[in-house]
PDB file of N, CA and C in Angstrom:
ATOM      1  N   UNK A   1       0.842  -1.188   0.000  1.00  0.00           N
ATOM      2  CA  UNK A   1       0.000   0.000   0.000  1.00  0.00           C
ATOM      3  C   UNK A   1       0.884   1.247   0.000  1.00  0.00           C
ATOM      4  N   UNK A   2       1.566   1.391  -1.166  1.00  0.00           N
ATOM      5  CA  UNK A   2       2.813   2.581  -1.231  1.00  0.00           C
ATOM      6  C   UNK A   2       1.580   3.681  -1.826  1.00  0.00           C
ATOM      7  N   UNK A   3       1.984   4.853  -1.184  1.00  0.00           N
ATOM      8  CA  UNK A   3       2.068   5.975  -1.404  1.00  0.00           C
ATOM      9  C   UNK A   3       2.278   7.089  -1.783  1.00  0.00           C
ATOM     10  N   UNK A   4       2.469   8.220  -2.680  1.00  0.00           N
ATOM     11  CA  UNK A   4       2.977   8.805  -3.088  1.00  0.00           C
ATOM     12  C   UNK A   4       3.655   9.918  -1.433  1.00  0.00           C
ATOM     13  N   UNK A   5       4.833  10.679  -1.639  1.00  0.00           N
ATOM     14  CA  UNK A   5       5.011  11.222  -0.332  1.00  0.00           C
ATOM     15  C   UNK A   5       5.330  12.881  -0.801  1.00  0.00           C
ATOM     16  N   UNK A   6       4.741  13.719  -0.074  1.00  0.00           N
ATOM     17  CA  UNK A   6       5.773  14.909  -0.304  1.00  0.00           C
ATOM     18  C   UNK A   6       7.626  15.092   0.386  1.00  0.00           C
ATOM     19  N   UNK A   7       7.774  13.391   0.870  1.00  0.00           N
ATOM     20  CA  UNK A   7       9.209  13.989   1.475  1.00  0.00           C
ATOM     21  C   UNK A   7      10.169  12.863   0.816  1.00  0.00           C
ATOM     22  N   UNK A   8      11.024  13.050   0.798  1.00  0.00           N
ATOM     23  CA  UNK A   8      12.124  12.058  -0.298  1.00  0.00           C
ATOM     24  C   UNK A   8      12.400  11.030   0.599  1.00  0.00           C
ATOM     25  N   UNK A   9      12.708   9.462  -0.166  1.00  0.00           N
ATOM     26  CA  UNK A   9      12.937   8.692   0.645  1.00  0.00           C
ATOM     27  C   UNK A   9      14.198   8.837   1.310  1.00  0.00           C
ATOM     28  N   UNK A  10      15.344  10.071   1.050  1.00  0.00           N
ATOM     29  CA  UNK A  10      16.156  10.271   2.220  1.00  0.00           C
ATOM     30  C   UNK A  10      16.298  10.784   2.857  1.00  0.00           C
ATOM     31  N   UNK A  11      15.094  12.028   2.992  1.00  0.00           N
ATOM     32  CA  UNK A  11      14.389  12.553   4.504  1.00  0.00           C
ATOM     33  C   UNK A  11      14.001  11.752   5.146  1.00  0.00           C
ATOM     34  N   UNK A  12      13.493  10.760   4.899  1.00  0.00           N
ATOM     35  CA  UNK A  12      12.002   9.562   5.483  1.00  0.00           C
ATOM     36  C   UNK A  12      13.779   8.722   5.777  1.00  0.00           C
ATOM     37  N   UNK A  13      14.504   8.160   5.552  1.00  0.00           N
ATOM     38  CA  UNK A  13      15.406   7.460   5.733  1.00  0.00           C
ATOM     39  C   UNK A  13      16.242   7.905   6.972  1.00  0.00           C
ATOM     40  N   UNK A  14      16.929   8.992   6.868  1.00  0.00           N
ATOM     41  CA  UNK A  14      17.438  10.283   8.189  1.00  0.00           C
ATOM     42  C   UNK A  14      16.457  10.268   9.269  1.00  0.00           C
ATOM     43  N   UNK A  15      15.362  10.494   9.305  1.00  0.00           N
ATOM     44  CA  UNK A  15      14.685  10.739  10.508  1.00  0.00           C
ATOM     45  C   UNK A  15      14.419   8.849  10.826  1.00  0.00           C
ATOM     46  N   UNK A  16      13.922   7.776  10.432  1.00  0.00           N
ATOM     47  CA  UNK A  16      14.073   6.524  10.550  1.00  0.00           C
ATOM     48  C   UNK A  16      15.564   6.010  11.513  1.00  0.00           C
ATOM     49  N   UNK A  17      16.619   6.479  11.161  1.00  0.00           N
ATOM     50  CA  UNK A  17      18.015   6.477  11.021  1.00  0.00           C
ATOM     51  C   UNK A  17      17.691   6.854  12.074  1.00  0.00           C
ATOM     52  N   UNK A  18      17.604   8.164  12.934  1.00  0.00           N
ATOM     53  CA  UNK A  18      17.817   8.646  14.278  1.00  0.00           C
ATOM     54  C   UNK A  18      17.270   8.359  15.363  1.00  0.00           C
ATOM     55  N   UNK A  19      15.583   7.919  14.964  1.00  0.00           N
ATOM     56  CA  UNK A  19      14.939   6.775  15.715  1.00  0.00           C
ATOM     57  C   UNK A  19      15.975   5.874  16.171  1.00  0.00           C
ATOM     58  N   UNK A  20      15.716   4.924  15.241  1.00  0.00           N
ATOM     59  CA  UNK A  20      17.043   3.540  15.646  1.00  0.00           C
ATOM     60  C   UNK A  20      17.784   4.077  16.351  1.00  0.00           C
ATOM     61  N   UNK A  21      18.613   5.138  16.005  1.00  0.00           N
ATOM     62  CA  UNK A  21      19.785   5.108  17.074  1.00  0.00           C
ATOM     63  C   UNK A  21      19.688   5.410  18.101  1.00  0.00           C
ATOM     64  N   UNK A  22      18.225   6.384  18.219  1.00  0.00           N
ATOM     65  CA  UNK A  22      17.939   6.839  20.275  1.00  0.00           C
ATOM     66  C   UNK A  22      17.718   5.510  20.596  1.00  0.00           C
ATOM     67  N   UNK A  23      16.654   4.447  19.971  1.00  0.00           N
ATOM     68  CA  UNK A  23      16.390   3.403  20.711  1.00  0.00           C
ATOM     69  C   UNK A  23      16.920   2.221  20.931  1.00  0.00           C
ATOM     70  N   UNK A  24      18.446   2.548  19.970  1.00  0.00           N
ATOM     71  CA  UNK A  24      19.135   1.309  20.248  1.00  0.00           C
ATOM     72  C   UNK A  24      20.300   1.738  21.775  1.00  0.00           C
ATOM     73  N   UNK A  25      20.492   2.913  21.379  1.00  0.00           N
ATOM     74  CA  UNK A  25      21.390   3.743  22.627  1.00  0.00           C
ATOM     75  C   UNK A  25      20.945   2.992  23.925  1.00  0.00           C
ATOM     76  N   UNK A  26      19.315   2.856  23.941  1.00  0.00           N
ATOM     77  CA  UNK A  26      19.142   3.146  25.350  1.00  0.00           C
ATOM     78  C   UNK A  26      18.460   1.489  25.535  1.00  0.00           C
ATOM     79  N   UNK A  27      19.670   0.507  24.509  1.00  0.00           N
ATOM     80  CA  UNK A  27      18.716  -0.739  24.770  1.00  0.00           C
ATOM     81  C   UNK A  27      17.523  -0.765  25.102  1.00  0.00           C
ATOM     82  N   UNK A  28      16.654  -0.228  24.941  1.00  0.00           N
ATOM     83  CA  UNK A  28      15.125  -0.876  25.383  1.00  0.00           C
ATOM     84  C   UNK A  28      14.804  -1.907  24.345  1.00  0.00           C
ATOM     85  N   UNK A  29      13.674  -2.942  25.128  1.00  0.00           N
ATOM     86  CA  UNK A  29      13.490  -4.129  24.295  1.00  0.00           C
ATOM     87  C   UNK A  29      11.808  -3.582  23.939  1.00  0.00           C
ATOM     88  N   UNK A  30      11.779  -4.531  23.085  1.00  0.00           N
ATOM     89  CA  UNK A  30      10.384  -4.438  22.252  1.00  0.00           C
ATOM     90  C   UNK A  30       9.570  -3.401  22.335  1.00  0.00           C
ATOM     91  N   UNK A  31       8.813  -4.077  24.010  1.00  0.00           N
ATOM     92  CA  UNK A  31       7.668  -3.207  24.099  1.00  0.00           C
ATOM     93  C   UNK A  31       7.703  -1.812  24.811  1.00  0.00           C
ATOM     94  N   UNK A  32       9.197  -1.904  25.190  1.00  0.00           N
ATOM     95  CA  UNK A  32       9.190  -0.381  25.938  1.00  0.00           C
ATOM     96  C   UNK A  32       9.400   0.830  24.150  1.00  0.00           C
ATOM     97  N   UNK A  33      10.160   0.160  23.558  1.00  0.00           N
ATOM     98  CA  UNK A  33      10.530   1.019  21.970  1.00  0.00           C
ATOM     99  C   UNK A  33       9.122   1.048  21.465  1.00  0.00           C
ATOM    100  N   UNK A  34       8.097   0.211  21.649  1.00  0.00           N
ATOM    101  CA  UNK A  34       6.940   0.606  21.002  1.00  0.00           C
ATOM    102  C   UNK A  34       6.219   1.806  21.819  1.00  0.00           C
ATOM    103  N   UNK A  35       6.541   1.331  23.110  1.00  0.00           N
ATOM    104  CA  UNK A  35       5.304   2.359  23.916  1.00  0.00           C
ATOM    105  C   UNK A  35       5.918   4.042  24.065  1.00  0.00           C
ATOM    106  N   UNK A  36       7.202   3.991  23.787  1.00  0.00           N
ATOM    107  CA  UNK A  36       7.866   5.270  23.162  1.00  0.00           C
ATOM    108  C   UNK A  36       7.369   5.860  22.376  1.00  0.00           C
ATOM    109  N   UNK A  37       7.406   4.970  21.311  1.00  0.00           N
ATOM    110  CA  UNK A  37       7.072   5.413  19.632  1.00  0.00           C
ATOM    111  C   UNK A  37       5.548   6.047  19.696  1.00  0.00           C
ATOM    112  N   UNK A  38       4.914   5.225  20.590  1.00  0.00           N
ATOM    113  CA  UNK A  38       3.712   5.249  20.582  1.00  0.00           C
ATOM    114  C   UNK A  38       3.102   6.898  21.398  1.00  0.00           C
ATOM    115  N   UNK A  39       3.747   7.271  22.472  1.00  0.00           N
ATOM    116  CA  UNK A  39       3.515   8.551  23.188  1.00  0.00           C
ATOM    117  C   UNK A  39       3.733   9.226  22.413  1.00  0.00           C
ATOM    118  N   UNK A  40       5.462   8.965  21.028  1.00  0.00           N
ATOM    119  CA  UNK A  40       5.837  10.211  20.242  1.00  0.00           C
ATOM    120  C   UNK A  40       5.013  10.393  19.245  1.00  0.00           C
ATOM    121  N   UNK A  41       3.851   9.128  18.463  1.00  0.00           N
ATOM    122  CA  UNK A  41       3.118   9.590  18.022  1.00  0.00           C
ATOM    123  C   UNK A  41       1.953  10.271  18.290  1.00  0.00           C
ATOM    124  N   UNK A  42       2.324   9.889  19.789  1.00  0.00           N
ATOM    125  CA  UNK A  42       0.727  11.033  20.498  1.00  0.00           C
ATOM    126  C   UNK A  42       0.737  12.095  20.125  1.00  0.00           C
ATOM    127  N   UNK A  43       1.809  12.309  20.863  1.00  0.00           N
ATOM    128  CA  UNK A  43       2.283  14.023  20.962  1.00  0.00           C
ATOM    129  C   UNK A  43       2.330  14.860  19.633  1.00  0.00           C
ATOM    130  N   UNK A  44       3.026  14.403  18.455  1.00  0.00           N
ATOM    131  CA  UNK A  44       2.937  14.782  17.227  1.00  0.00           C
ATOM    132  C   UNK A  44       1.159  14.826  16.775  1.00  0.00           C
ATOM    133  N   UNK A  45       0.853  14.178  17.241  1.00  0.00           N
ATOM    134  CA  UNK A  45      -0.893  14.064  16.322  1.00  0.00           C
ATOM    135  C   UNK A  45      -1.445  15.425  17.076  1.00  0.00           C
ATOM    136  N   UNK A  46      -1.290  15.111  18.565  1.00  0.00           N
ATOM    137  CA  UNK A  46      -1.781  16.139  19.401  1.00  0.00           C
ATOM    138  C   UNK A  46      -1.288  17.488  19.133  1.00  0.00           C
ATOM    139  N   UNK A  47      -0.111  17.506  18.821  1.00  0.00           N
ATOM    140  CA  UNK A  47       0.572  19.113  18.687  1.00  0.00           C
ATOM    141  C   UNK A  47       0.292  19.577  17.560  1.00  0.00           C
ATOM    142  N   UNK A  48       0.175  18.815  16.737  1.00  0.00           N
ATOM    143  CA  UNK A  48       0.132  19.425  15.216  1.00  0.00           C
ATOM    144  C   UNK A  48      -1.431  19.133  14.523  1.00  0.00           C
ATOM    145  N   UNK A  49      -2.526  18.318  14.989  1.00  0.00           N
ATOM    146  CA  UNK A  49      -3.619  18.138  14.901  1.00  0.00           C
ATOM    147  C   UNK A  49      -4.447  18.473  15.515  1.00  0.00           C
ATOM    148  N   UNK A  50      -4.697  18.910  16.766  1.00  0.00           N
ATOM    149  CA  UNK A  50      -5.771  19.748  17.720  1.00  0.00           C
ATOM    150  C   UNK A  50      -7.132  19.292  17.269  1.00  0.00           C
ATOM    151  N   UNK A  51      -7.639  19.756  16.017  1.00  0.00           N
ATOM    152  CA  UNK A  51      -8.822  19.623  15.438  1.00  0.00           C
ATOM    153  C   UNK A  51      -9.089  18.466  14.725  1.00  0.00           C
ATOM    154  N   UNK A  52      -7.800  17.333  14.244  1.00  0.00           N
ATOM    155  CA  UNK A  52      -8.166  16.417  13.655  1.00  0.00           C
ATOM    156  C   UNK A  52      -7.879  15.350  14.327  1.00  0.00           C
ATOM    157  N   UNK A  53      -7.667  15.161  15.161  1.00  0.00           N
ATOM    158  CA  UNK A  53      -7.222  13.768  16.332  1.00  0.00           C
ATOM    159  C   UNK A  53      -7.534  12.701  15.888  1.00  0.00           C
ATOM    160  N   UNK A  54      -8.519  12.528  15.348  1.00  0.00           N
ATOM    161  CA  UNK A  54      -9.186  11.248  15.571  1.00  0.00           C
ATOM    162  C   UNK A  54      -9.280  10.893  13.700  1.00  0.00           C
ATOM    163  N   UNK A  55      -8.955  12.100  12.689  1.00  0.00           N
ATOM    164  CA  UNK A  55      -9.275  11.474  11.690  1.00  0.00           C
ATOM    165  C   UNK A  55      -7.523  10.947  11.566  1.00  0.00           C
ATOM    166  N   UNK A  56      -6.614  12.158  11.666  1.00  0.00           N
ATOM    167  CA  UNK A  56      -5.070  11.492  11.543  1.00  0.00           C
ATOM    168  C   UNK A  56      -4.992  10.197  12.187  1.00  0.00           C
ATOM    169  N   UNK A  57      -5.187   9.969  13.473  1.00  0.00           N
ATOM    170  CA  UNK A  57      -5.073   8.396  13.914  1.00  0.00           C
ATOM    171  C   UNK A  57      -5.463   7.475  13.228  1.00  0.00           C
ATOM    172  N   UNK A  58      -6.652   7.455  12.654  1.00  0.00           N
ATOM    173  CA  UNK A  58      -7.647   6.974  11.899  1.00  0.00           C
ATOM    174  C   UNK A  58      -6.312   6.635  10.777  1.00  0.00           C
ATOM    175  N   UNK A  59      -6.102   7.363  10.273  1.00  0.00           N
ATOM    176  CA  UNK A  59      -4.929   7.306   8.583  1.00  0.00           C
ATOM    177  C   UNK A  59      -3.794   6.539   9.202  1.00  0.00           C
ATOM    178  N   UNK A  60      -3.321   7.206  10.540  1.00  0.00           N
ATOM    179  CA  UNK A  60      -1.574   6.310  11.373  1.00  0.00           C
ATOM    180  C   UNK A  60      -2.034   4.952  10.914  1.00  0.00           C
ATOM    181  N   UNK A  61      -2.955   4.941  11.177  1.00  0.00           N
ATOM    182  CA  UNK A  61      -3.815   3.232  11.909  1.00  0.00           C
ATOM    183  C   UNK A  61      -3.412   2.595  10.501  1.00  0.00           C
ATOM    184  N   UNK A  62      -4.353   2.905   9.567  1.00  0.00           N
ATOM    185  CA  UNK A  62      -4.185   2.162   8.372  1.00  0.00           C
ATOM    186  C   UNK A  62      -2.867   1.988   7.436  1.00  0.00           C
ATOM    187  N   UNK A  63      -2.178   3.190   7.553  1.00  0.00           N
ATOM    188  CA  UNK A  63      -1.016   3.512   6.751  1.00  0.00           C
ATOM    189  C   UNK A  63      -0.292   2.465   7.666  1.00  0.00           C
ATOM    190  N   UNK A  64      -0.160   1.896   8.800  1.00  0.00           N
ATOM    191  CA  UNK A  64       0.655   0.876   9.654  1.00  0.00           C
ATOM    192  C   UNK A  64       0.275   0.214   9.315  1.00  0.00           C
ATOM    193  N   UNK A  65      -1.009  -0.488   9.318  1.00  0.00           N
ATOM    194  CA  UNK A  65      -1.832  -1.741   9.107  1.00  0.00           C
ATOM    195  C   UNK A  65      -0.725  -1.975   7.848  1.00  0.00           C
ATOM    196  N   UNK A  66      -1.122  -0.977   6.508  1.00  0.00           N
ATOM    197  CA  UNK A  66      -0.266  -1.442   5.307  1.00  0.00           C
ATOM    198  C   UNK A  66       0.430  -1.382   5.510  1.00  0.00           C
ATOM    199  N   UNK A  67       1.439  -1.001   6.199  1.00  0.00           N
ATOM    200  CA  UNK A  67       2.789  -1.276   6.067  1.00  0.00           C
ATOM    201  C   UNK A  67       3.835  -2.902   6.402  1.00  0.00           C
ATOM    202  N   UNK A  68       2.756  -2.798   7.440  1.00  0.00           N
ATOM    203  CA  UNK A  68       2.857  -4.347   8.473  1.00  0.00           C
ATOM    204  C   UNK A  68       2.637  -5.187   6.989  1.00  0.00           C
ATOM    205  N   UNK A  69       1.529  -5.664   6.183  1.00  0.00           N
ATOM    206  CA  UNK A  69       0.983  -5.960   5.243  1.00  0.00           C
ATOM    207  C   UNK A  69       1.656  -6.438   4.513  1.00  0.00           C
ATOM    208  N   UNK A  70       2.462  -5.223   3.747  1.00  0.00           N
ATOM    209  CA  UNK A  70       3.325  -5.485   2.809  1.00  0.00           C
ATOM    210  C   UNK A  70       4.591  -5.922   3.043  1.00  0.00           C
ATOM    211  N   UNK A  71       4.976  -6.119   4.507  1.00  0.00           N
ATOM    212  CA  UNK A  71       5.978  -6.814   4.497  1.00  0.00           C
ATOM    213  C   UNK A  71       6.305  -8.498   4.913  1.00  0.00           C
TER     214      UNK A  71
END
């Protein structure tokens, strides 16, 4: 379920890239790196969505679903 993106796959690659490396730094296993990921996508939906909360999640949700999917 690819996408077209407005950001190049070596923006999207760099910010991927720096993830990994906070969460490998700080060894956490599985579910603590998810429940990270998971607050940082709070916060991003929340800070930058106010008014759309629930439809952006709505899109996270599926755009993961496919991603999981296709691999």
């Amino acid at each position: 379920m690819s996408q077209t993106s407005k950001y190049s796959n070596q923006d999207l690659d760099k910010v991927i890239t720096a993830l990994k490396v906070a969460i490998e730094a700080q060894k956490a296993p599985a579910a603590l790196s998810m429940m990270a990921l998971g607050e940082t996508v709070a916060d991003v939906i929340r800070n930058n969505y106010p008014e759309q909360k629930a439809h952006i999640t709505e899109q996270f949700c599926q755009a993961l679903k496919g991603i999981l999917k296709d691999s």
